[in-house]
Structure formats: C-alpha cells, structure tokens
N, C-alpha and C. Protein backbone atom coordinates (compact mmCIF):
# COMPACT_ATOMS: atom_id res chain seq x y z
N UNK A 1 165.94 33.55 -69.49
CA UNK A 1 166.97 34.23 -68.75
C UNK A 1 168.33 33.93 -69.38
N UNK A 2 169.22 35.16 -69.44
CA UNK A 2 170.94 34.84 -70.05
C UNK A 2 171.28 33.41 -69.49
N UNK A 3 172.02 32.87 -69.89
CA UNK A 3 172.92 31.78 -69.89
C UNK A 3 174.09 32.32 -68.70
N UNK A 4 174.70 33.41 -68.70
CA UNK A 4 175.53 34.06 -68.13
C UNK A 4 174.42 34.40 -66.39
N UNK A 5 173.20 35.22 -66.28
CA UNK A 5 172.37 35.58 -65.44
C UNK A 5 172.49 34.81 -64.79
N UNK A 6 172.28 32.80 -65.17
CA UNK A 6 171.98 31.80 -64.39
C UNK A 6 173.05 31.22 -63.71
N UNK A 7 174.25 31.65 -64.45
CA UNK A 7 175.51 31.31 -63.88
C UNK A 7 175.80 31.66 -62.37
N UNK A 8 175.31 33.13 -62.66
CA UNK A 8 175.97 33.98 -61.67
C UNK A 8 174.83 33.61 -60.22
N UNK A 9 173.34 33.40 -60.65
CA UNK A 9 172.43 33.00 -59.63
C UNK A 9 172.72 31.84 -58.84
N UNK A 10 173.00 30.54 -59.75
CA UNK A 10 173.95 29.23 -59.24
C UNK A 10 174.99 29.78 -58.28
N UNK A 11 175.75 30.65 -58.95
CA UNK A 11 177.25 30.79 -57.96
C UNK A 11 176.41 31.42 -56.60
N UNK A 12 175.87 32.78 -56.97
CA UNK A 12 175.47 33.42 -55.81
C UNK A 12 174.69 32.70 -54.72
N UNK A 13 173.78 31.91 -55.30
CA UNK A 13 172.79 31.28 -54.42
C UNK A 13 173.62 29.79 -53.39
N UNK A 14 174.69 29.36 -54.33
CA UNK A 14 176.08 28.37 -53.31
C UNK A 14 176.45 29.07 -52.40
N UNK A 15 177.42 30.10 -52.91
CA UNK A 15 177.76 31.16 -52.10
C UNK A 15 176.98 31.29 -50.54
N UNK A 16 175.75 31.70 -50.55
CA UNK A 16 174.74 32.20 -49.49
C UNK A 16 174.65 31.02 -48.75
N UNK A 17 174.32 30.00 -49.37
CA UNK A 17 174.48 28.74 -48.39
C UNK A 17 175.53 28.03 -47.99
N UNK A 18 176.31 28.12 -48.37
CA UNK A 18 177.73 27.70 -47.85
C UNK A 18 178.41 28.36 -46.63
N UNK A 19 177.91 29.75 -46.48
CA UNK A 19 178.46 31.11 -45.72
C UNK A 19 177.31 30.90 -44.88
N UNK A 20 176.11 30.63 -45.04
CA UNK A 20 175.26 30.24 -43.47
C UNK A 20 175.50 28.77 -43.28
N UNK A 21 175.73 27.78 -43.69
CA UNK A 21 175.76 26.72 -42.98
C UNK A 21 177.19 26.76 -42.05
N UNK A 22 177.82 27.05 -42.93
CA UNK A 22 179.64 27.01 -41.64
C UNK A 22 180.08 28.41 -41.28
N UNK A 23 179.29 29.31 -41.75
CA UNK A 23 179.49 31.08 -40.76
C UNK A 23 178.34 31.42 -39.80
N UNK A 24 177.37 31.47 -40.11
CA UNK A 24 175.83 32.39 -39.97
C UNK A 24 175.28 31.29 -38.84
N UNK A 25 175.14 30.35 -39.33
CA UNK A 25 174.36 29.43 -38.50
C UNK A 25 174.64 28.85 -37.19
N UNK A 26 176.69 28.36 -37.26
CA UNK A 26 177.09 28.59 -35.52
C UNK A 26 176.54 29.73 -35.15
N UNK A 27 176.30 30.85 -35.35
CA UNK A 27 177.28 32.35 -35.05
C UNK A 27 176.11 32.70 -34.63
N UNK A 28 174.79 31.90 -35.02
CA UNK A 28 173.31 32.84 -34.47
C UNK A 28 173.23 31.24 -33.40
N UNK A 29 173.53 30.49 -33.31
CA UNK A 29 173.45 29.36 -32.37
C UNK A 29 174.48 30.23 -30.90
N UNK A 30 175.56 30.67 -31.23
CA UNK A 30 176.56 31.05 -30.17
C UNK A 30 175.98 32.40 -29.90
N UNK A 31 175.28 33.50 -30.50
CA UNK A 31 174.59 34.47 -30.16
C UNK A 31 173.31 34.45 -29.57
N UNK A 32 173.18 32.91 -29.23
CA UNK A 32 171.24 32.90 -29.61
C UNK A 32 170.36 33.82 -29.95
N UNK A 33 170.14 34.08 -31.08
CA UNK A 33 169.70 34.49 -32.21
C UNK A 33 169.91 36.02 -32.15
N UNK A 34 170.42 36.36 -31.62
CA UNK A 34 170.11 37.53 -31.68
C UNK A 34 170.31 38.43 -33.44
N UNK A 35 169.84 39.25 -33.39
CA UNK A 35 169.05 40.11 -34.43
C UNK A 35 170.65 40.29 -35.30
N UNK A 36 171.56 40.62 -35.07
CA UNK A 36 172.95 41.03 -35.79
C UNK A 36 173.35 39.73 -37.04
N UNK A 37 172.76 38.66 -36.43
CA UNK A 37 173.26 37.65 -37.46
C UNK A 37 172.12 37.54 -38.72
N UNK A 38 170.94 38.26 -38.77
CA UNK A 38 169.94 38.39 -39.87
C UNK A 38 170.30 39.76 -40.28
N UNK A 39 171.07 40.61 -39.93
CA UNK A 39 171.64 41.88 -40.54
C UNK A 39 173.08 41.25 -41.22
N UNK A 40 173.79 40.56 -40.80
CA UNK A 40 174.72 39.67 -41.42
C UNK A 40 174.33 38.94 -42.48
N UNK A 41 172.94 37.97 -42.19
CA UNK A 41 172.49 37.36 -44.07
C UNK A 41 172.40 37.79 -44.79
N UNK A 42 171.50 39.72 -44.69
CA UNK A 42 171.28 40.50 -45.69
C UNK A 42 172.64 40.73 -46.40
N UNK A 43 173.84 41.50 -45.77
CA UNK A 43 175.22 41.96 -46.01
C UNK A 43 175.60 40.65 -47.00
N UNK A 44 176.10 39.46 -46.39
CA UNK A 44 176.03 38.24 -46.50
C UNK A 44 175.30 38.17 -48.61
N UNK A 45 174.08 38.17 -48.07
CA UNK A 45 173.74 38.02 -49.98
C UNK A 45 173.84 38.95 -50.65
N UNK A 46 173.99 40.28 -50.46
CA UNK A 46 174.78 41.49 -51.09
C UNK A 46 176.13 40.82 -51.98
N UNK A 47 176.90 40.58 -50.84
CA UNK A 47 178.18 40.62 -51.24
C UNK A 47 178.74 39.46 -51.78
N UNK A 48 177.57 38.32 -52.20
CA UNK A 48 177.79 36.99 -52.62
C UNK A 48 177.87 37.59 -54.04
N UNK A 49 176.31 38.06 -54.37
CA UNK A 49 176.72 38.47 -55.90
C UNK A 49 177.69 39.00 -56.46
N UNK A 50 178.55 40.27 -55.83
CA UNK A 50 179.36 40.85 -56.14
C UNK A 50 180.80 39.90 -56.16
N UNK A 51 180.86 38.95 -54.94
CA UNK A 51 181.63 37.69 -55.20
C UNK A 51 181.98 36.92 -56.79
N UNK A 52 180.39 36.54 -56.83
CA UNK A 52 180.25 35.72 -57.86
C UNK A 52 180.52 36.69 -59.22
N UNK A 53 180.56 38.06 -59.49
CA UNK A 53 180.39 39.08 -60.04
C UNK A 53 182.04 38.89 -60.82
N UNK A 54 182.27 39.13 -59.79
CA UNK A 54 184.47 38.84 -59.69
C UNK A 54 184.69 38.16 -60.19
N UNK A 55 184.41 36.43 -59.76
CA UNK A 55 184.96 35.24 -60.28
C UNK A 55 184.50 35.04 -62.01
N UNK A 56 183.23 35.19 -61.71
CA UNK A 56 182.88 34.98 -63.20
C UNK A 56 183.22 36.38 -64.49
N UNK A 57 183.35 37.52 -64.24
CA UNK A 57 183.59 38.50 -64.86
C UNK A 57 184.53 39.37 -64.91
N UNK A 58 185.45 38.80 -63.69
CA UNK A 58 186.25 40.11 -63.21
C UNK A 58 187.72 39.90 -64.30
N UNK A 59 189.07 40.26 -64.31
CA UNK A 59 189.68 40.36 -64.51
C UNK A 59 190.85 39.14 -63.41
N UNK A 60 191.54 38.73 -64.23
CA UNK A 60 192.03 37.35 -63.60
C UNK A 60 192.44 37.54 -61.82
N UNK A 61 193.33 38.89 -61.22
CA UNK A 61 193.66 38.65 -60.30
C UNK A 61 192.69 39.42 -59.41
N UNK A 62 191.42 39.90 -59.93
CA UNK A 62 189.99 40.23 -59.21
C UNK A 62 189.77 38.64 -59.00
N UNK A 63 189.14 37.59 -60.03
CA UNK A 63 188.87 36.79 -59.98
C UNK A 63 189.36 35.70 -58.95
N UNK A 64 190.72 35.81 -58.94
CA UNK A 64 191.58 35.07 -58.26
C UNK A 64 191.54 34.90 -57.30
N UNK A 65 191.65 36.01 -56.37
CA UNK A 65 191.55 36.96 -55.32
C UNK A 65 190.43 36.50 -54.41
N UNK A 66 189.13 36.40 -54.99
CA UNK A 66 187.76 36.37 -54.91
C UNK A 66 187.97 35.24 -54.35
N UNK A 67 188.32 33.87 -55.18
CA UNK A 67 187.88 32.68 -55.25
C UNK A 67 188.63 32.09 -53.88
N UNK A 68 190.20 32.92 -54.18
CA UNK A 68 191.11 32.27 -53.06
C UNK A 68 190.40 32.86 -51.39
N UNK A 69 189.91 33.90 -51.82
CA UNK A 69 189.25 34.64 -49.92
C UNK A 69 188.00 33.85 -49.64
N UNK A 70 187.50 33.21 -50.90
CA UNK A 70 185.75 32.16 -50.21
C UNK A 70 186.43 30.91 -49.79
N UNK A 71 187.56 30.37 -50.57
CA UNK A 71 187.94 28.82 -49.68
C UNK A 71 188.36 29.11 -48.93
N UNK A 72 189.58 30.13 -48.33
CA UNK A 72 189.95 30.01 -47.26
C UNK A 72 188.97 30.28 -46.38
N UNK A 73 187.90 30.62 -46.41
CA UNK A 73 186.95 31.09 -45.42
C UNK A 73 185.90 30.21 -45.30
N UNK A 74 185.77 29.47 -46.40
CA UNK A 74 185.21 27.98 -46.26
C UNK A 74 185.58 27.40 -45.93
N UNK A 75 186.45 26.89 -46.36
CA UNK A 75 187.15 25.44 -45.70
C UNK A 75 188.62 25.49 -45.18
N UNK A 76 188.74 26.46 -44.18
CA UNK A 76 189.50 26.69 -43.12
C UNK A 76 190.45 24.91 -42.65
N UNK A 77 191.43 24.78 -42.73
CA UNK A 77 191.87 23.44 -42.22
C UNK A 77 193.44 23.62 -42.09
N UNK A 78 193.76 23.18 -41.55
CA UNK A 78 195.47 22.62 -41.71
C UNK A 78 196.00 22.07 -42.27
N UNK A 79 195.50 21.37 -43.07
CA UNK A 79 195.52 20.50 -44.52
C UNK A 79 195.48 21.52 -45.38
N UNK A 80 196.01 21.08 -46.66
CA UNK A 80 195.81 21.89 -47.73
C UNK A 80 194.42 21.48 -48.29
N UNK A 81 193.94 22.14 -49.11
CA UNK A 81 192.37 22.29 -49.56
C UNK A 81 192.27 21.26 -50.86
N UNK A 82 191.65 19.97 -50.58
CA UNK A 82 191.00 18.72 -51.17
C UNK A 82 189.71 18.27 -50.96
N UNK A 83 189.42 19.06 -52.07
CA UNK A 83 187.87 19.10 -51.80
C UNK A 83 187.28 17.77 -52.47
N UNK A 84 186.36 16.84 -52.14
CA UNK A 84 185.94 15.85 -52.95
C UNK A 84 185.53 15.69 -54.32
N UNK A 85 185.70 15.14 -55.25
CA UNK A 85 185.64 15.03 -56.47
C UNK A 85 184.39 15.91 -57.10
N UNK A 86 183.40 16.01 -56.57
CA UNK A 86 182.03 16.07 -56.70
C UNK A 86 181.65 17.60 -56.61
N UNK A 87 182.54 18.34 -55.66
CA UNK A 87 182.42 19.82 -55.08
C UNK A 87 182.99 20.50 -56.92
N UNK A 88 183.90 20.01 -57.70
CA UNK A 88 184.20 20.67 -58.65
C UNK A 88 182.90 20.64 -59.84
N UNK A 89 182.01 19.77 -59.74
CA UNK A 89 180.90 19.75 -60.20
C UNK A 89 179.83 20.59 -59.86
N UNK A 90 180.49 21.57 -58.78
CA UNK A 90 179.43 22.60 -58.68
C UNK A 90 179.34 24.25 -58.96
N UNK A 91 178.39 25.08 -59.21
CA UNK A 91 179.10 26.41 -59.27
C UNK A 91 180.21 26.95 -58.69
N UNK A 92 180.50 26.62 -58.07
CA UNK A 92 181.72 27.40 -57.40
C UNK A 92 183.14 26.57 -57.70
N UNK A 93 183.18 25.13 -57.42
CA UNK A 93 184.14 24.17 -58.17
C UNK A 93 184.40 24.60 -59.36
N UNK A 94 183.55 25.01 -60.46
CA UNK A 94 183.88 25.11 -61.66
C UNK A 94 183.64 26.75 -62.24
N UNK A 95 183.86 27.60 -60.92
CA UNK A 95 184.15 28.51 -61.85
C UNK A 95 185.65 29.22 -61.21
N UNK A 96 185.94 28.47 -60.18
CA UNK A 96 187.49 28.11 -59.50
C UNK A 96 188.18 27.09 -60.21
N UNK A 97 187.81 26.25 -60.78
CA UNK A 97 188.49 25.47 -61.67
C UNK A 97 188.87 25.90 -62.75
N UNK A 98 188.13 27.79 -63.34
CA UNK A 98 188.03 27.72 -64.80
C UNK A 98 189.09 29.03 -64.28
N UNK A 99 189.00 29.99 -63.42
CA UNK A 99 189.70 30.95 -62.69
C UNK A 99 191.02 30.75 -62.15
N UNK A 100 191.06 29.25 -61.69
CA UNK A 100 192.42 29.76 -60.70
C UNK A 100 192.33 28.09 -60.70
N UNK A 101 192.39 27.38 -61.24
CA UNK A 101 192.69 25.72 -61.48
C UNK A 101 192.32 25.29 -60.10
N UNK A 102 193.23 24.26 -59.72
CA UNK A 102 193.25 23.82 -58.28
C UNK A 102 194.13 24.66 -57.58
N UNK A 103 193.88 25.54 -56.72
CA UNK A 103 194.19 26.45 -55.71
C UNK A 103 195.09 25.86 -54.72
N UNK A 104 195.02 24.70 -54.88
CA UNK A 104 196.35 24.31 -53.55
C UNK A 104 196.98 23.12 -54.35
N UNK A 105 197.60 22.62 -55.59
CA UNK A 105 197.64 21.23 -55.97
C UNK A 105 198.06 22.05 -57.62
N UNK A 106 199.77 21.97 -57.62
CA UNK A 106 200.07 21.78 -58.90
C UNK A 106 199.68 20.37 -59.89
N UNK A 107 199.24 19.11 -59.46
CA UNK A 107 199.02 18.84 -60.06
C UNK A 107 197.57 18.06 -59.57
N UNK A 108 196.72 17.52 -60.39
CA UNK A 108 195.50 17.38 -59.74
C UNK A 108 195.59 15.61 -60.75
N UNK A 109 195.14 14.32 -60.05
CA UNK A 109 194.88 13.22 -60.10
C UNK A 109 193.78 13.29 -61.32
N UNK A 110 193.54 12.14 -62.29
CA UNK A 110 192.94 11.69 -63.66
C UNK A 110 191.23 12.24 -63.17
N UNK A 111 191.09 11.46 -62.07
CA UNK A 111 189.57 11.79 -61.70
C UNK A 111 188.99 13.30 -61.01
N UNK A 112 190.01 14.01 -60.82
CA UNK A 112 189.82 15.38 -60.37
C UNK A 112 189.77 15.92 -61.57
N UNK A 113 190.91 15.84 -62.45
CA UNK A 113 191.00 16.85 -64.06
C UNK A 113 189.74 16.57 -64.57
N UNK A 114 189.18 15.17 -64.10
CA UNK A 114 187.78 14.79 -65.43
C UNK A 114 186.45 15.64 -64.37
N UNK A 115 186.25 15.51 -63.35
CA UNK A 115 185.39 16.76 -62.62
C UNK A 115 185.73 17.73 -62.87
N UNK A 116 186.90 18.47 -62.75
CA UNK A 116 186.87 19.65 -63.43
C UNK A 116 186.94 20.56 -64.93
N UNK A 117 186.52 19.44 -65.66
CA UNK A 117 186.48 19.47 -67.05
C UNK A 117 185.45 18.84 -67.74
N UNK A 118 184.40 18.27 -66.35
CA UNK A 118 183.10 17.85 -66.35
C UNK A 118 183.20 16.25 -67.65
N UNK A 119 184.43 16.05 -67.65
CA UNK A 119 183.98 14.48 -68.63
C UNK A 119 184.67 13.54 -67.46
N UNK A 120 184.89 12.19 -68.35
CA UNK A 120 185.33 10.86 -66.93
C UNK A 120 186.97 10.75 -66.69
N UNK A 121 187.39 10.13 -66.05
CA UNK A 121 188.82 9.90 -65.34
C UNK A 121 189.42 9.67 -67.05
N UNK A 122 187.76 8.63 -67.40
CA UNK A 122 189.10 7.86 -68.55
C UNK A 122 189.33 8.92 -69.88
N UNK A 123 188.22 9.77 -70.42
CA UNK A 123 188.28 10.98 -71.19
C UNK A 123 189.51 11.67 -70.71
N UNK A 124 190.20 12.21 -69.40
CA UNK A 124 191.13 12.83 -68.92
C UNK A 124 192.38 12.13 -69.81
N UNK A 125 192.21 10.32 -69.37
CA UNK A 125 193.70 9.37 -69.76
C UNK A 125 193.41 9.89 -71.25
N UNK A 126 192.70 9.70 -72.13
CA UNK A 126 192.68 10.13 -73.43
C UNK A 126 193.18 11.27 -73.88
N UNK A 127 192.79 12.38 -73.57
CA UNK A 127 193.17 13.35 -73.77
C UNK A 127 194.93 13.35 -73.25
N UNK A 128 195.43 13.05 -71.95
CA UNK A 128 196.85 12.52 -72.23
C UNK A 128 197.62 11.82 -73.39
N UNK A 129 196.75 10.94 -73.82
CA UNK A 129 197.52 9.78 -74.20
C UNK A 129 197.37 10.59 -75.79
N UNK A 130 196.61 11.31 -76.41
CA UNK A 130 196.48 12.04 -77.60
C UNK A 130 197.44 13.57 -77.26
N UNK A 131 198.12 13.43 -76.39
CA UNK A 131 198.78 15.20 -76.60
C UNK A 131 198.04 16.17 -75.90
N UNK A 132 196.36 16.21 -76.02
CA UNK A 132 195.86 17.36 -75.74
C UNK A 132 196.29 17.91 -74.67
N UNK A 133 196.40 17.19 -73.44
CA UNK A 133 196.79 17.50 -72.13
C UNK A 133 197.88 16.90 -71.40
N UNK A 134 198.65 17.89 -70.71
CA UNK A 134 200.38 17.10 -70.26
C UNK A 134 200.27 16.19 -69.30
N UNK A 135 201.01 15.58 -68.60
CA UNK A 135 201.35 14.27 -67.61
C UNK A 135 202.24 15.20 -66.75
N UNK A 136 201.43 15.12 -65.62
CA UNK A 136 203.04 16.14 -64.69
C UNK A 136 203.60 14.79 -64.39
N UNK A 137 205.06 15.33 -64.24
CA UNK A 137 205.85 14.37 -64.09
C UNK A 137 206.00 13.88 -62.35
N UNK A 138 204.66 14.14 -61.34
CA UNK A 138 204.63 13.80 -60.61
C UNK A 138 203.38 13.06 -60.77
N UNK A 139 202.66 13.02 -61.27
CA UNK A 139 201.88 11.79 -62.09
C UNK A 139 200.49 13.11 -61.87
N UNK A 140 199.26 12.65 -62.43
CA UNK A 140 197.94 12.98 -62.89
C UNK A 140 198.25 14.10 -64.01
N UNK A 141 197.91 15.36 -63.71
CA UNK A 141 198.10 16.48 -64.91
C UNK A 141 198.23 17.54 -64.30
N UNK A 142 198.66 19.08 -64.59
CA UNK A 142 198.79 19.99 -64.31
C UNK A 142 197.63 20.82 -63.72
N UNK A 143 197.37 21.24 -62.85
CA UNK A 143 196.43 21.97 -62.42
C UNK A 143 196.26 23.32 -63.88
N UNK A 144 197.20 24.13 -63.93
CA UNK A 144 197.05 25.06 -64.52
C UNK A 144 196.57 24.30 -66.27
N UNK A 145 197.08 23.47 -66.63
CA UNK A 145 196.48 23.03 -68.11
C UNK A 145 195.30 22.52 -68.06
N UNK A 146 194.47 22.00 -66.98
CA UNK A 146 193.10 21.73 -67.24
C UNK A 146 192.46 23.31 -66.68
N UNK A 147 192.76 24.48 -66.11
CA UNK A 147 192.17 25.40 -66.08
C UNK A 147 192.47 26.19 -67.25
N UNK A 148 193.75 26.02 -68.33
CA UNK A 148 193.70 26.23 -69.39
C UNK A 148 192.88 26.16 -70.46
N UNK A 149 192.54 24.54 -70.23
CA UNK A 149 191.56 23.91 -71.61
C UNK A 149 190.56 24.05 -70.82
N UNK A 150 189.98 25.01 -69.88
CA UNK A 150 188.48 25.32 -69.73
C UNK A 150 188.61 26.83 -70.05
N UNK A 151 189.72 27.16 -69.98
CA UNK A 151 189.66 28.95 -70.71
C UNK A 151 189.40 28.90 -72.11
N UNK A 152 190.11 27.17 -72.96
CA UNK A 152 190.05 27.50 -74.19
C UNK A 152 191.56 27.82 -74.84
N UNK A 153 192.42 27.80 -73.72
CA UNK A 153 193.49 28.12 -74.05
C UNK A 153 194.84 27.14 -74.40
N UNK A 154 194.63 26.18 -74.83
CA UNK A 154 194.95 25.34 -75.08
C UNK A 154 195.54 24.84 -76.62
C-alpha cells in the first residue's frame, strides 16, 4: 500500500476515534442509543477522510482550516490548547505540526519541538546551538520554524 494511502488511513482512522470517544459516545449515552447517533458514525467516517484529505493534501489555508475546526472540536477548553508531548507523536499531532505548527503557542518548549520533529529535547538544543533552528527570545523555539523544517523549508 502507498506510503501516502497509510498516512491518510492513520489520520482517518484517529480522526473516527477521537470524534466517538468525546462526540458520539456521550451523545448516544444522553440519547440512549437511539438510532441517529449510528447515522452520525457513518457521516462521521465519511467526512474524517475528507478531513484527513485537507490536512494532508489540501492547499495550506484548506489544510489549516481543517486542522484548526478538529481541535477546537476536540479539545474544547478555556485554556489555550496544550496538548501532551506524546499527542504530537501521533497522526494528527504531526500532520498539524507539519500544517499549521503549534496552533495556539508562538513558541513551543525544547521537548515539544523534539515531538514534533519526532527526535529528543536534546537533538532540538543541537540543532539551536548549530544555527539550524532559532531561540525565540521568549525561550524554547518558534512554533512556525519547526513546522518549517518539517515542510523542508528551512
């Protein structure tokens, strides 16, 4: 199978479970069960692919767009959106990391840039300390330059 195919199956198949565990799953608990919320999963995995379709293929402010309407709808909070180190290690972390950097956080801490650039905190300090990557002057690194050097653009 493409390299690209499996991408998009990873994203889509997060997608679907992420959207029934904190949408689908209250929502048929508060309906008791009724039949509308399994016409909702179908809709629901339709429109994951076409999600994942966007982020990974679309054109930057398709992409953008995409990524910014699944967190806010994921992870709904009053806080700004800090997701644990570990979430950027997943399809959707890293193809929002490669799309639209950190979405709420001009600058993102040594051990976030190295999850989202999939090497360690201390690979991140290296790459500082050699030029490759800037120091915001509010300390860790720029959100937008580690979604840079995963475009390649660097």
């Amino acid at each position: 199978m493409h390299v690209g195919m499996l991408a998009k199956n990873a994203l889509t198949e997060q997608i679907v479970r992420l959207l029934d565990i904190r949408l689908l799953d209250p929502l048929e608990v508060l309906l008791e069960g009724d039949d509308a919320v399994q016409a909702l999963r179908l809709l629901v995995q339709l429109r994951a692919g076409r999600w994942a379709t966007q982020m990974l293929d679309g054109d930057d402010a398709t992409a953008v767009r995409a990524a910014v309407r699944l967190i806010a709808t994921l992870y709904p909070d009053d806080r700004a959106f800090d997701p644990p180190v570990e979430w950027w290690r997943t399809p959707l972390g890293g193809v929002v990391a490669r799309r639209v950097g950190h979405p709420a956080a001009e600058s993102v801490s040594y051990a976030t840039a190295g999850a989202m650039l999939g090497i360690t905190r201390q690979g991140v300090h290296d790459l500082v300390r050699r030029g490759k990557l800037p120091r915001h002057p509010d300390g860790g690194v720029p959100s937008a330059a580690v979604r840079d050097r995963l475009r390649g653009e660097t």
